[in-house]
Protein backbone atom coordinates (compact mmCIF):
# COMPACT_ATOMS: atom_id res chain seq x y z
CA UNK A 1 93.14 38.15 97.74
CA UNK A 2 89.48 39.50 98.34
CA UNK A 3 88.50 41.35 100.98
CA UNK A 4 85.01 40.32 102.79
CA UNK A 5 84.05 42.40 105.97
CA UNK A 6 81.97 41.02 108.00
CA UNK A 7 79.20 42.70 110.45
CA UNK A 8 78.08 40.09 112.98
CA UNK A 9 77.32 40.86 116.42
CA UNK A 10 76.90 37.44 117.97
CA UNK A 11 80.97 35.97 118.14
CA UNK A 12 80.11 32.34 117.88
CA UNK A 13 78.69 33.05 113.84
CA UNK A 14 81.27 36.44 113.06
CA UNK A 15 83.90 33.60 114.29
CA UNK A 16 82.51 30.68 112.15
CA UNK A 17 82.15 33.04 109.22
CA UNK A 18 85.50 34.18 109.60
CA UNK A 19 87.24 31.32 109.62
CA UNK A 20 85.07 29.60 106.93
CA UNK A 21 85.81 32.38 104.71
CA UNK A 22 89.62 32.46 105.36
CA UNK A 23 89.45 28.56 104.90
CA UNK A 24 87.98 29.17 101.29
CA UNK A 25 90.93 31.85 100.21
CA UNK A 26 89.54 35.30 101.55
CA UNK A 27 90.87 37.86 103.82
CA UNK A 28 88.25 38.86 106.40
CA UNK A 29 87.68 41.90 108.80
CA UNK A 30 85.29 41.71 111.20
CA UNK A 31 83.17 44.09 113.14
CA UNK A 32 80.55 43.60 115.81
CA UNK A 33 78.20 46.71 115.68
CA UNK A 34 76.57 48.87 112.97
CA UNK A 35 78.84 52.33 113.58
CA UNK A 36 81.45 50.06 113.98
CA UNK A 37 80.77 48.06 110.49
CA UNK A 38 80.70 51.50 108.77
CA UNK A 39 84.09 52.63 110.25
CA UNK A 40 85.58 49.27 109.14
CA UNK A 41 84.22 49.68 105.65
CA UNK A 42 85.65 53.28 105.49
CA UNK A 43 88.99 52.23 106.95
CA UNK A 44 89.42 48.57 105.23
CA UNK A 45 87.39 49.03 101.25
CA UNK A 46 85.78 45.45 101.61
CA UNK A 47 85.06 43.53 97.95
CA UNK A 48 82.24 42.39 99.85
CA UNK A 49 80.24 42.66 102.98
CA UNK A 50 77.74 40.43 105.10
CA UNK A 51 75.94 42.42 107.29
CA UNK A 52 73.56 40.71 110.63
CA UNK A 53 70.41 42.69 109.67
CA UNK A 54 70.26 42.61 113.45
CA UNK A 55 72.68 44.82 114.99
CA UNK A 56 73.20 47.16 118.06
CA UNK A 57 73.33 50.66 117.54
CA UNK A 58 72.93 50.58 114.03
CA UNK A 59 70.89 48.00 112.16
CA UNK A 60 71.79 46.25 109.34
CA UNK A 61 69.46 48.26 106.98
CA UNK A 62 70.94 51.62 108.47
CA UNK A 63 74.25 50.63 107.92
CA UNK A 64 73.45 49.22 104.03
CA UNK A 65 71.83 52.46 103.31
CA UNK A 66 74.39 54.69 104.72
CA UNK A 67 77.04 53.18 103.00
CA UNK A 68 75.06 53.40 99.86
CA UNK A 69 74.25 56.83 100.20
CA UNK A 70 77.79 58.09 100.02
CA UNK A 71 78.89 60.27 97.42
CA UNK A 72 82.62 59.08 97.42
CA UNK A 73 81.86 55.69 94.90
CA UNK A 74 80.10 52.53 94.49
CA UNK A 75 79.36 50.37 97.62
CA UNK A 76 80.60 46.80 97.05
CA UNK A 77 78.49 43.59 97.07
CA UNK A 78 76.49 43.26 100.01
CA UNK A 79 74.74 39.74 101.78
CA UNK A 80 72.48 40.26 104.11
CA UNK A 81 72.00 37.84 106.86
CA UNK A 82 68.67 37.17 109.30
CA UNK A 83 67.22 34.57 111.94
CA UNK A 84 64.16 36.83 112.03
CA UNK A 85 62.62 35.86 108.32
CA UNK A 86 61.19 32.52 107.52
CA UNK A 87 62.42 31.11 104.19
CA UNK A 88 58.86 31.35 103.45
CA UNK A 89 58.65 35.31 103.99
CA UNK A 90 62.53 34.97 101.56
CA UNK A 91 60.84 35.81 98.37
CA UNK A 92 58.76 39.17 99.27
CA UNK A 93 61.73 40.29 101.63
CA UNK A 94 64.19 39.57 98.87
CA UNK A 95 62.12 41.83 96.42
CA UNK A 96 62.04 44.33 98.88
CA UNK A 97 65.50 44.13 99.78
CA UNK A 98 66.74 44.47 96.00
CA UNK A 99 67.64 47.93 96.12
CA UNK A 100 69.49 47.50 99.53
CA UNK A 101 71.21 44.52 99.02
CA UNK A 102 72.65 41.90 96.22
CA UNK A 103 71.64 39.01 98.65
CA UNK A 104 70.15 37.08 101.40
CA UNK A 105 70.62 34.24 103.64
CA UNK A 106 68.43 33.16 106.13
CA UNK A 107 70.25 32.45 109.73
CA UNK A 108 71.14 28.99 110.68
CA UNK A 109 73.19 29.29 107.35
CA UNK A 110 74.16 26.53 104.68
CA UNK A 111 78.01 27.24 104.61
CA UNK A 112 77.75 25.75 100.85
CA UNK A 113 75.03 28.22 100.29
CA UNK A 114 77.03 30.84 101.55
CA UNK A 115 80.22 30.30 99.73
CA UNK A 116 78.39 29.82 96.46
CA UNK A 117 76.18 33.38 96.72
CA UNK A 118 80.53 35.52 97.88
CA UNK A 119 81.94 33.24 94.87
CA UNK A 120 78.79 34.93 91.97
CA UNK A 121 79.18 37.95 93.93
CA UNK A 122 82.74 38.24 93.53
CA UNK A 123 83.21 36.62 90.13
CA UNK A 124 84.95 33.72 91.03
CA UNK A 125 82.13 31.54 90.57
């Protein structure tokens, strides 16, 4: 069974994800902060994160690049996830989010959407 950690600070969407994830066949781990997102990726080796660009303490981007910084192997798949961008400002933030992440979704989410984007990610499309 995959492993998808999730980095959500507001409970109401790390819950829905959760579940909606578990639902469709994959473990999940949660965390609710950025230091605490890293310390769950260190302690749990995700197959695949989402990460709340907006985060207390550490923000998404923070966390993405620390994680990809590391010298000790390959960082796995990683979604990031944002109210603050309007699918119109999706394209240039995608291109500039390329090297940081492997996706984006904007916040309220399409749970079809969603599922589709961990399934490529993953290879179980």
């Amino acid at each position: 069974m995959k492993k998808i950690l999730v980095v959500e600070d507001d409970p109401v969407n790390q819950m829905i994800l959760s579940d909606f994830l578990a639902a469709n066949g994959y473990l999940t781990v949660a965390a609710s902060s950025g230091p605490e997102g890293i310390e769950k990726f260190d302690s749990e080796a995700p197959d695949l994160m989402l990460v709340d660009v907006q985060l207390p303490r550490k923000n998404g981007f923070e966390l993405v690049r620390e994680i990809k910084s590391r010298p000790n192997g390959k960082a796995p798949p990683i979604l990031l996830m944002s109210a603050v961008y309007s699918d119109r400002d999706q394209s240039s933030r995608t291109i500039q989010l390329g090297a940081l992440a492997d996706g984006y979704l904007s916040k309220p989410f399409d749970l079809v959407q969603l599922l589709a984007q961990v399934r490529q990610l993953l290879g179980d499309a």
